[in-house]
C-alpha atoms as a PDB file:
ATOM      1  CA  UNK A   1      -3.788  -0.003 -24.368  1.00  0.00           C
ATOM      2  CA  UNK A   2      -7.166  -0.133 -22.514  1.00  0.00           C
ATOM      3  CA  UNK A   3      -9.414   3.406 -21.689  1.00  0.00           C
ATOM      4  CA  UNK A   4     -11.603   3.594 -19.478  1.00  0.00           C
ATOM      5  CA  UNK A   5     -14.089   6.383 -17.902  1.00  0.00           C
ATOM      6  CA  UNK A   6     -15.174   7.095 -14.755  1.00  0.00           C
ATOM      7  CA  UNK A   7     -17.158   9.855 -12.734  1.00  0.00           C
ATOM      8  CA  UNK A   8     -16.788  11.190  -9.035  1.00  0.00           C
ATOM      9  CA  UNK A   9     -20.042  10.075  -6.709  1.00  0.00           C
ATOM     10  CA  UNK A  10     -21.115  12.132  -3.995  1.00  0.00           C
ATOM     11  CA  UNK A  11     -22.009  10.106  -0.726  1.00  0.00           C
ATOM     12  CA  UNK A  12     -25.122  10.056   1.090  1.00  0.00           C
ATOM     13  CA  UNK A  13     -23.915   8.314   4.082  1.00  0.00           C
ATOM     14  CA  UNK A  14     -20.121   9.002   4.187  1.00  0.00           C
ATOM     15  CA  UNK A  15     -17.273   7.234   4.770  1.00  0.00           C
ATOM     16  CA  UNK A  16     -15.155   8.224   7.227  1.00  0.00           C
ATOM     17  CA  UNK A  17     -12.302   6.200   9.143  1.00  0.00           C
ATOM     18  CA  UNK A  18     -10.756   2.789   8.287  1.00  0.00           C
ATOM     19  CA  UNK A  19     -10.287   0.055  10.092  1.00  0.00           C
ATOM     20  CA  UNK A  20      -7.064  -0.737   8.340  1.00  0.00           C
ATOM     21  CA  UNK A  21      -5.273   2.218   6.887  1.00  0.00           C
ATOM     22  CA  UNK A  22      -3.340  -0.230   4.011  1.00  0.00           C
ATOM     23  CA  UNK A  23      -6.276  -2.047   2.908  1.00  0.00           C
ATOM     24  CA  UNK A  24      -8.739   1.431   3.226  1.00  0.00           C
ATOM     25  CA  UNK A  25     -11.077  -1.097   5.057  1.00  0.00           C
ATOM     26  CA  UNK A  26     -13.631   1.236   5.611  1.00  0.00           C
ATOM     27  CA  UNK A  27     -14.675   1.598   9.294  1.00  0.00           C
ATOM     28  CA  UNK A  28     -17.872   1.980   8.742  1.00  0.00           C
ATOM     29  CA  UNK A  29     -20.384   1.068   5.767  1.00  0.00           C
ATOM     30  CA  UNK A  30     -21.421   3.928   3.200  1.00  0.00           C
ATOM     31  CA  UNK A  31     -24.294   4.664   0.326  1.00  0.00           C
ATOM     32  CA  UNK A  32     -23.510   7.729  -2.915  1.00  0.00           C
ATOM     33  CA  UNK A  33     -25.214   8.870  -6.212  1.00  0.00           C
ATOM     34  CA  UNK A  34     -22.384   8.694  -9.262  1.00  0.00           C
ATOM     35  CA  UNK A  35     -22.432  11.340 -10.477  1.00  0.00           C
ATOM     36  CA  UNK A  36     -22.425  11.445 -15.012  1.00  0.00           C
ATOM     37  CA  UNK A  37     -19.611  14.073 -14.886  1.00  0.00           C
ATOM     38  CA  UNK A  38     -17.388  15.705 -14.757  1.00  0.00           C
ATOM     39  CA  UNK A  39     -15.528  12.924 -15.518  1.00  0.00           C
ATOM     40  CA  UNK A  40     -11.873  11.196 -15.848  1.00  0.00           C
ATOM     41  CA  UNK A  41     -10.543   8.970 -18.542  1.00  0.00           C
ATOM     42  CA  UNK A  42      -7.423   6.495 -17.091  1.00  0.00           C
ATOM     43  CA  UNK A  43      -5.462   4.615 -19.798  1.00  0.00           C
ATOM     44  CA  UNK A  44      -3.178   1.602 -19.102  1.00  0.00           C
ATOM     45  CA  UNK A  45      -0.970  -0.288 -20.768  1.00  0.00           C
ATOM     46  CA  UNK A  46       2.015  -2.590 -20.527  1.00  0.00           C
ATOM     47  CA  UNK A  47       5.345  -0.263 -20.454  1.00  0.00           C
ATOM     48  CA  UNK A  48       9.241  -0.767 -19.995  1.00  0.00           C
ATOM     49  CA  UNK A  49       8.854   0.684 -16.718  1.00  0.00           C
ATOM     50  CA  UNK A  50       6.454   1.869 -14.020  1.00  0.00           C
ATOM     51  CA  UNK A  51       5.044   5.467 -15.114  1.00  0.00           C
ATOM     52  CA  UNK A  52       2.416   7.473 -14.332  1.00  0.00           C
ATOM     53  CA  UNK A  53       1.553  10.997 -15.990  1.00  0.00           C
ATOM     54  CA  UNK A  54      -1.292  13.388 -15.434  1.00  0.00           C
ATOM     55  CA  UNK A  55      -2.784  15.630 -18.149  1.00  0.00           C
ATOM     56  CA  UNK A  56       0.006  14.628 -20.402  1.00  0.00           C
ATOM     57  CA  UNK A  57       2.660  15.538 -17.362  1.00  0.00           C
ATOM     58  CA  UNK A  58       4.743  12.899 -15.251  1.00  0.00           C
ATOM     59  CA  UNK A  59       3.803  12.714 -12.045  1.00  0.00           C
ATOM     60  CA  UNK A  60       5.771  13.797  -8.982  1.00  0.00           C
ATOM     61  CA  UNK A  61       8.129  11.319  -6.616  1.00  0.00           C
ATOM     62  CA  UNK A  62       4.986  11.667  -3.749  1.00  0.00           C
ATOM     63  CA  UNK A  63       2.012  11.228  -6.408  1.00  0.00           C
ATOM     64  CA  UNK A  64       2.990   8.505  -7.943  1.00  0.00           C
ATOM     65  CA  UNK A  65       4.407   6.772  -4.920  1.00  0.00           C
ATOM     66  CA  UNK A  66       0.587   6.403  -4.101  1.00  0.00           C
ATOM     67  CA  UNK A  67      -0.173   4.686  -7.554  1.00  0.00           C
ATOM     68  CA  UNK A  68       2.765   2.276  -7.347  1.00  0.00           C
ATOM     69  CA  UNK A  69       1.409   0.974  -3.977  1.00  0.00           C
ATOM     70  CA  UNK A  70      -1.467   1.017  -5.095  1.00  0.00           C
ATOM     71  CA  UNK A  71      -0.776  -1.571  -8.187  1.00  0.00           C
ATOM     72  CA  UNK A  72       1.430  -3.475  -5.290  1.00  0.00           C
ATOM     73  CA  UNK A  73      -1.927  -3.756  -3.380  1.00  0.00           C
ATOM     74  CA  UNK A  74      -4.029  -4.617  -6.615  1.00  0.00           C
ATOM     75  CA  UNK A  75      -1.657  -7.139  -7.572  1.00  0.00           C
ATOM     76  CA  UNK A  76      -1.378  -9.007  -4.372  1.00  0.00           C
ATOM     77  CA  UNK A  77      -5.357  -8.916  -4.458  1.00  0.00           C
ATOM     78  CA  UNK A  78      -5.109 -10.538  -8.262  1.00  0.00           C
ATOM     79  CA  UNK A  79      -2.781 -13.029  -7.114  1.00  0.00           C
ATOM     80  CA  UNK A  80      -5.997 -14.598  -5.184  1.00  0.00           C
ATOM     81  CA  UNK A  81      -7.026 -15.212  -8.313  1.00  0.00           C
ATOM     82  CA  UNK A  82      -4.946 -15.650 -11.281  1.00  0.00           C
ATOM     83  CA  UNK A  83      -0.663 -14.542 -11.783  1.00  0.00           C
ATOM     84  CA  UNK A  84      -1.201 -11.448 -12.506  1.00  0.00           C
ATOM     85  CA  UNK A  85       2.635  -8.800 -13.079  1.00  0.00           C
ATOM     86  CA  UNK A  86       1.798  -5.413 -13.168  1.00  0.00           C
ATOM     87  CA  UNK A  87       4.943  -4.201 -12.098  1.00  0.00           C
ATOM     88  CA  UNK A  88       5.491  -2.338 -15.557  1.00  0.00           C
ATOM     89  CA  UNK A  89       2.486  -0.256 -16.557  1.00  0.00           C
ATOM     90  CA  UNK A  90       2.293   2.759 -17.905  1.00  0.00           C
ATOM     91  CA  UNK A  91      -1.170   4.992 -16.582  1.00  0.00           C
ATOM     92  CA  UNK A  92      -1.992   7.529 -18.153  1.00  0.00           C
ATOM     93  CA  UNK A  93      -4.629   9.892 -16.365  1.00  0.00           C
ATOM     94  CA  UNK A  94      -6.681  12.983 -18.571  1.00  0.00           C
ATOM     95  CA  UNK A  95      -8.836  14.687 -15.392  1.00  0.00           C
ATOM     96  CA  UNK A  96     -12.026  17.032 -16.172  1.00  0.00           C
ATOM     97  CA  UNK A  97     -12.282  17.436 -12.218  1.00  0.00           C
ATOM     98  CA  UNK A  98     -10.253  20.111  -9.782  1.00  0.00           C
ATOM     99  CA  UNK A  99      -7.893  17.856  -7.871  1.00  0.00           C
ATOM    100  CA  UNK A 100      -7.516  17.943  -4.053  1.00  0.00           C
ATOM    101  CA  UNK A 101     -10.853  20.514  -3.530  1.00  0.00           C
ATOM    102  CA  UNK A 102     -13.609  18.221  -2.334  1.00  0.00           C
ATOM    103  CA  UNK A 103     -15.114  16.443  -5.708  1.00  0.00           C
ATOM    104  CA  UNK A 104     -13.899  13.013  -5.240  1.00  0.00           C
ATOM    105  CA  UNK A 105     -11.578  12.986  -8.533  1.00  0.00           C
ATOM    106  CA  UNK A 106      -9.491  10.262  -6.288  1.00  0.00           C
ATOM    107  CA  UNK A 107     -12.463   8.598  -6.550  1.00  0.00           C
ATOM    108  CA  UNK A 108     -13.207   8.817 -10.130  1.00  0.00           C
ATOM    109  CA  UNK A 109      -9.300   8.245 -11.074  1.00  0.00           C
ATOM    110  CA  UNK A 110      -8.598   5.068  -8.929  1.00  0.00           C
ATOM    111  CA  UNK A 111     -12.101   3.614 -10.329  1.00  0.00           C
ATOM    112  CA  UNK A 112     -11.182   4.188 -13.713  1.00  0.00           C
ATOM    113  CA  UNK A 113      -7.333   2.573 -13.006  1.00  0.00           C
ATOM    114  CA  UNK A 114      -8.926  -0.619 -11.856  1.00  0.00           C
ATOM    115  CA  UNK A 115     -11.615  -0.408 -14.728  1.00  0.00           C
ATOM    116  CA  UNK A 116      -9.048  -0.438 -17.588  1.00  0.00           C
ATOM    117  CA  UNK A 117      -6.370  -2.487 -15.249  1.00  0.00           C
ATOM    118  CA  UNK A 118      -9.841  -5.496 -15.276  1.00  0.00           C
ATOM    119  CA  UNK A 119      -9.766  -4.872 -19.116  1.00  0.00           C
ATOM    120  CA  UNK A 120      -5.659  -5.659 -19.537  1.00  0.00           C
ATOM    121  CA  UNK A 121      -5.462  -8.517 -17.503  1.00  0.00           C
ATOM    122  CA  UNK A 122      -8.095 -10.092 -19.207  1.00  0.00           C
ATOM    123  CA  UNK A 123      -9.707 -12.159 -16.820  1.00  0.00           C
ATOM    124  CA  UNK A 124     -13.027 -12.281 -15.636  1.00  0.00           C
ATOM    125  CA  UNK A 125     -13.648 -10.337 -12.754  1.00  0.00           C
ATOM    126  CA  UNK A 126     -16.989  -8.729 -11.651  1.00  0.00           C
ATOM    127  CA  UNK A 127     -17.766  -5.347 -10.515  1.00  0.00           C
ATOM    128  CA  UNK A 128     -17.354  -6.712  -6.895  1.00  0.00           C
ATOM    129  CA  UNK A 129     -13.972  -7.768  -7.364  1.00  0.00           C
ATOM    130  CA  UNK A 130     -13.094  -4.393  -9.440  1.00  0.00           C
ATOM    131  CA  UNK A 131     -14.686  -2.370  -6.676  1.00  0.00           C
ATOM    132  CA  UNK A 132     -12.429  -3.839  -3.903  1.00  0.00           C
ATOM    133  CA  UNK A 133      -8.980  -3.228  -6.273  1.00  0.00           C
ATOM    134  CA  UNK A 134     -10.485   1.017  -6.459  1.00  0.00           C
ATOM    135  CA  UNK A 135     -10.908   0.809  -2.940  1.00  0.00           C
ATOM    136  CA  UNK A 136      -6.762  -0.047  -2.387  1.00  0.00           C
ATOM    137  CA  UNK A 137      -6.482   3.439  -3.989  1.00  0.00           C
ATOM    138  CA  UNK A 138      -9.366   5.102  -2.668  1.00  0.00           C
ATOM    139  CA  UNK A 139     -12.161   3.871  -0.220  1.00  0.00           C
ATOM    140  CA  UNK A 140     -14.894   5.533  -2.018  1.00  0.00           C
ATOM    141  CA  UNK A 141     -13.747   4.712  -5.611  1.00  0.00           C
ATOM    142  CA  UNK A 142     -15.479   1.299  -4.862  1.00  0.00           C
ATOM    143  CA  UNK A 143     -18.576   3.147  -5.327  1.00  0.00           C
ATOM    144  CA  UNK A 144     -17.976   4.991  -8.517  1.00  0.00           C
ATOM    145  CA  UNK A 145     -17.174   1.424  -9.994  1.00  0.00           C
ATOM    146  CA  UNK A 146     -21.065   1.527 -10.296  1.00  0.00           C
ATOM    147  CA  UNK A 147     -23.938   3.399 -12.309  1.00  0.00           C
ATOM    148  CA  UNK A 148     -26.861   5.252  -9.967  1.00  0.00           C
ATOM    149  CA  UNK A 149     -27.212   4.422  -6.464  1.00  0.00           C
ATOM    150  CA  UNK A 150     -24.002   2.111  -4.719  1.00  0.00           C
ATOM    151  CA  UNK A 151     -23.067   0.794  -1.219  1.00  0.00           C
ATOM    152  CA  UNK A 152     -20.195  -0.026   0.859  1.00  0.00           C
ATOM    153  CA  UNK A 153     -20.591  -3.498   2.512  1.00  0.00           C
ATOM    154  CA  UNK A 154     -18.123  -4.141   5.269  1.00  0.00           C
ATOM    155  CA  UNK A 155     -17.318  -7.770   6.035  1.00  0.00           C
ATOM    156  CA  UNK A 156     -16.415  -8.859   9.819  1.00  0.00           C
ATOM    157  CA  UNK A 157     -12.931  -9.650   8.553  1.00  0.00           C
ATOM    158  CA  UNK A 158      -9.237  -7.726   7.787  1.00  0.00           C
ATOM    159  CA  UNK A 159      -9.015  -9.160   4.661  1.00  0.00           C
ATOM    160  CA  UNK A 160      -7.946  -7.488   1.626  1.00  0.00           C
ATOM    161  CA  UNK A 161     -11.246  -7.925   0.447  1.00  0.00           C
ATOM    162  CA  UNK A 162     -12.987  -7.075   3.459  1.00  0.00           C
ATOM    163  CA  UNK A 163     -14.657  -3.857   2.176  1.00  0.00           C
ATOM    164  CA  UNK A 164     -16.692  -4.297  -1.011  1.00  0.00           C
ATOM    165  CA  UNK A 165     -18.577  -1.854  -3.615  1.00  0.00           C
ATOM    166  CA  UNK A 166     -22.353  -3.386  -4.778  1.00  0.00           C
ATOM    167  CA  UNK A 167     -25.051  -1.452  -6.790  1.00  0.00           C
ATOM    168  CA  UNK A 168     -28.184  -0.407  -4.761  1.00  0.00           C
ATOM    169  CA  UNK A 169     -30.359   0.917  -8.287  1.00  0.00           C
ATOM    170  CA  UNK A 170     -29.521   1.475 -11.279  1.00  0.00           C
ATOM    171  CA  UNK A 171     -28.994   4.871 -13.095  1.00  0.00           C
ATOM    172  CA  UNK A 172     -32.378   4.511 -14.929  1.00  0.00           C
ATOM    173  CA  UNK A 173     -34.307   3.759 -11.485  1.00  0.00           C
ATOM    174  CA  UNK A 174     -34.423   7.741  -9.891  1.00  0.00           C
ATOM    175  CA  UNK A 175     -32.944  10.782 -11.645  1.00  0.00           C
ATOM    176  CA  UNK A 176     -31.391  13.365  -8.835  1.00  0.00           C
ATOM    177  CA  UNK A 177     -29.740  16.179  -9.651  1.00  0.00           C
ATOM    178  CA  UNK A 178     -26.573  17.445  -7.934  1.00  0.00           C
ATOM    179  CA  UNK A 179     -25.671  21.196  -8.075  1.00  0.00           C
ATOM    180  CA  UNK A 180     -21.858  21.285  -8.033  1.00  0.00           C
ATOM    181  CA  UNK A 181     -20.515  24.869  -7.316  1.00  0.00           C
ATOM    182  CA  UNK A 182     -16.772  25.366  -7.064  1.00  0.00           C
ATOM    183  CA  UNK A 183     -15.581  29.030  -5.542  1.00  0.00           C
ATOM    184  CA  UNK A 184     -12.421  27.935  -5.100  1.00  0.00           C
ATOM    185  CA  UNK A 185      -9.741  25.603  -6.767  1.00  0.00           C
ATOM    186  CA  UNK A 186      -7.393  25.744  -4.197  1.00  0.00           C
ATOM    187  CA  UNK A 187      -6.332  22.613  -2.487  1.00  0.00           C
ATOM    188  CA  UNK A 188      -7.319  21.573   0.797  1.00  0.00           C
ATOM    189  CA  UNK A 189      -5.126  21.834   3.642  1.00  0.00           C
ATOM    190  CA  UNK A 190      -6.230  18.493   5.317  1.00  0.00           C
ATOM    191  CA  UNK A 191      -6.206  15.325   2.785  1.00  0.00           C
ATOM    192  CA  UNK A 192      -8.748  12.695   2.622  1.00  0.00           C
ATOM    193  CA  UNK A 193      -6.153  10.182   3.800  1.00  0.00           C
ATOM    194  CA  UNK A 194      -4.769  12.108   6.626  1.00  0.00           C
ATOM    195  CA  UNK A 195      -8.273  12.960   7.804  1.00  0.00           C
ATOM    196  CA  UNK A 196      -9.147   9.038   8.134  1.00  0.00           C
ATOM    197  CA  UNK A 197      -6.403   8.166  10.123  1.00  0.00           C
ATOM    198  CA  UNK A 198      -7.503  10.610  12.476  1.00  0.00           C
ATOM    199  CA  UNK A 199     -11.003   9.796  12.588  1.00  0.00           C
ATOM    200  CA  UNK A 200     -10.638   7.327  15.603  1.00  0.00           C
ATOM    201  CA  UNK A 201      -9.403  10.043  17.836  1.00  0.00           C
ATOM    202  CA  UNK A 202     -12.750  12.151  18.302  1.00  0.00           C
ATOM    203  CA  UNK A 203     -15.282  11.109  21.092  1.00  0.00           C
ATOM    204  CA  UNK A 204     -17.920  10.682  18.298  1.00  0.00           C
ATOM    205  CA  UNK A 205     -16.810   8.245  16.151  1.00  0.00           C
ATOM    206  CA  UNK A 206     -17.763   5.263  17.489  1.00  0.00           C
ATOM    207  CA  UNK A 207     -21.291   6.671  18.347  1.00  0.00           C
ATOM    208  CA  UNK A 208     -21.385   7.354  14.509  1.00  0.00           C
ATOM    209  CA  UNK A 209     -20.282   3.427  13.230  1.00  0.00           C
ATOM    210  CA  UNK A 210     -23.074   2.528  16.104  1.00  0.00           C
ATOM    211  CA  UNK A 211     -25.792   4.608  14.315  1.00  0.00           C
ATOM    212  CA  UNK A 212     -24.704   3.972  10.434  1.00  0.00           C
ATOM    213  CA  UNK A 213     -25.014   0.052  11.603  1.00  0.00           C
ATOM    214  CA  UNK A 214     -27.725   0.075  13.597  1.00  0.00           C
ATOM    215  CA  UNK A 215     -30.257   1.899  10.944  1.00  0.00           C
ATOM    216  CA  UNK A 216     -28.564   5.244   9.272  1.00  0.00           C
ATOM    217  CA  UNK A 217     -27.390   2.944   6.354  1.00  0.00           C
ATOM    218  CA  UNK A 218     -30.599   0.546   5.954  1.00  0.00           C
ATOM    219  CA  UNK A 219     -32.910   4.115   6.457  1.00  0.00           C
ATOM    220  CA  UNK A 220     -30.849   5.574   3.348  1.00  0.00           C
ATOM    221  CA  UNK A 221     -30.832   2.551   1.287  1.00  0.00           C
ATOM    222  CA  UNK A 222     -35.236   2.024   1.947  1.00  0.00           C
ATOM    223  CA  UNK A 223     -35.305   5.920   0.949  1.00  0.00           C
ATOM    224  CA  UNK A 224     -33.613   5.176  -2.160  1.00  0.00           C
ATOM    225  CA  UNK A 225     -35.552   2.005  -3.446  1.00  0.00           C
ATOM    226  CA  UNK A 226     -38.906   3.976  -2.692  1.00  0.00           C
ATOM    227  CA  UNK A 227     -37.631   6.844  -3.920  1.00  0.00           C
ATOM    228  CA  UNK A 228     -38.748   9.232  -0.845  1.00  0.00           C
ATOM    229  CA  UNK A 229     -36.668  12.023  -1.326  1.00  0.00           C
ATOM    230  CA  UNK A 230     -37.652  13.491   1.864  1.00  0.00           C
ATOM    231  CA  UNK A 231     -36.698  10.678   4.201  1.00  0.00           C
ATOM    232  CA  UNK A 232     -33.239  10.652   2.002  1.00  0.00           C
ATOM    233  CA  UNK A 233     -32.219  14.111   2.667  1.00  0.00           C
ATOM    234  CA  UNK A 234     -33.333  14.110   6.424  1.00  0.00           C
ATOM    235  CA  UNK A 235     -30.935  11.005   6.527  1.00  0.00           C
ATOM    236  CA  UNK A 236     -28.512  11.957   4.650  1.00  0.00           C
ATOM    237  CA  UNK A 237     -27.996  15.735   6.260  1.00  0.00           C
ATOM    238  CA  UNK A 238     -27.954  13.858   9.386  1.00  0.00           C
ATOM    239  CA  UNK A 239     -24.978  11.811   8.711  1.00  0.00           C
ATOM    240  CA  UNK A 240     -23.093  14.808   7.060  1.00  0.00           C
ATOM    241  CA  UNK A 241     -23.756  17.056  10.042  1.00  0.00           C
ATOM    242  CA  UNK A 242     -22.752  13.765  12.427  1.00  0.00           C
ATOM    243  CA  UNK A 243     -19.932  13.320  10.515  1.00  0.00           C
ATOM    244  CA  UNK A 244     -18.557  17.252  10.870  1.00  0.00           C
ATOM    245  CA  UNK A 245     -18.674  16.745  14.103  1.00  0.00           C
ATOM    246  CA  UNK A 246     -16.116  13.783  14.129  1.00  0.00           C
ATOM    247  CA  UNK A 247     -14.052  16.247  11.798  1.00  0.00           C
ATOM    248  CA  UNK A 248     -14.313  18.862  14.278  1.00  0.00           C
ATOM    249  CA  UNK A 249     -13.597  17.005  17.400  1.00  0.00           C
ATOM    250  CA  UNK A 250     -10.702  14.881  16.025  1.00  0.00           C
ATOM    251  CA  UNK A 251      -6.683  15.028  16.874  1.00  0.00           C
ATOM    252  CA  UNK A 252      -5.386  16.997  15.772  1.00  0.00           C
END
């Protein structure tokens, strides 16, 4: 059995939209903190059958439907690389984070799946190539592979691969703080997942790619390396506000 941990990160410039829903090729490239907790530990190991349980509870049919599509997706990307069967693993998930309430535990759990999945297949792979298998099970979970400051780098392709995580700074290179405040556990009534495959449909969207390509994503990244905390928030609480307005002028 291999453990591993991972945290949620909270992005700075946000993804939102894919290009290709499958994949979760991100339609647009995106920058996050990761967070040091709250924090999810994912266990894996080779079963008699597919499982997956939750705080020591089985999933349900829809959950886990997710997951096993998910290991379909992560094996087919493995196969690129070595024979890889992972059609009979048992995950195991122990969660520290509200589910479904904004906090990117998707994140943090589908990060720490393909962390401890690199570990039991035991071949090398590098944070790259771990990043893109998180991403088949959440697009931002590519960034939590990473300590500190990370990036989503789009590729002009629809490859599996085409969407990949990569490490900006380090954890030791600018300490933020983020002030997580939770009034509410209840789940939200619009899903990640849903809300991406509506993305395309407001007005704004493709003004929003235009500016995160053009110099939204390059301004955040400079702000990071010279740590200029003033040109980061002005950045980044223009993409958030830019990207409520896509959220508020989708369909439906």
């Amino acid at each position: 059995m291999i453990t591993a941990r991972s945290t949620p990160n909270i992005a700075l410039i946000k993804y939102w939209g894919n290009r290709h829903e499958e994949f979760r090729l991100c339609a647009g490239e995106s920058t996050s903190m990761t967070l040091d907790g709250p924090y999810v530990d994912v266990s894996v190991d080779y079963a008699d059958r597919f499982n997956v349980s939750s705080n020591t509870k089985e999933m349900n049919a829809e959950s886990k439907k997710r997951f096993q599509k998910t290991i379909e997706l992560i094996q087919a990307y493995l196969a690129t690389i070595d024979n890889i069967d992972l059609s009979r693993i048992s995950i195991d998930i122990e969660s520290h984070i509200p589910p479904s309430i904004g906090l990117a535990s998707s994140a943090a759990v589908f990060s720490g799946l393909s962390k401890a999945i690199a570990g039991l297949v035991e071949i090398p792979l590098s944070d790259e190539q771990i990043s893109v298998m998180a991403r088949l099970g959440s697009g931002s979970a590519a960034r939590s592979i990473f300590g500190g400051y990370s990036a989503i780098a789009n590729e002009e392709n629809m490859f599996i691969d085409g969407s990949k995580g990569w490490q900006i700074a380090d954890e030791h290179h600018w300490t933020l703080h983020d002030i997580i405040i939770v009034p509410s556990t209840k789940e939200k009534k619009v899903g990640s997942t849903e809300g991406h495959a509506n993305a395309a449909t407001s007005r704004h969207f493709l003004q929003r790619l235009q500016d995160i390509k053009e110099y939204r994503q390059q301004d955040c990244i400079n702000a990071i390396l010279r740590k200029d905390f003033e040109k980061l928030q002005r950045v980044a609480e223009e993409d958030c506000m830019n990207m409520h307005l896509c959220m508020q002028t989708q369909t439906p």
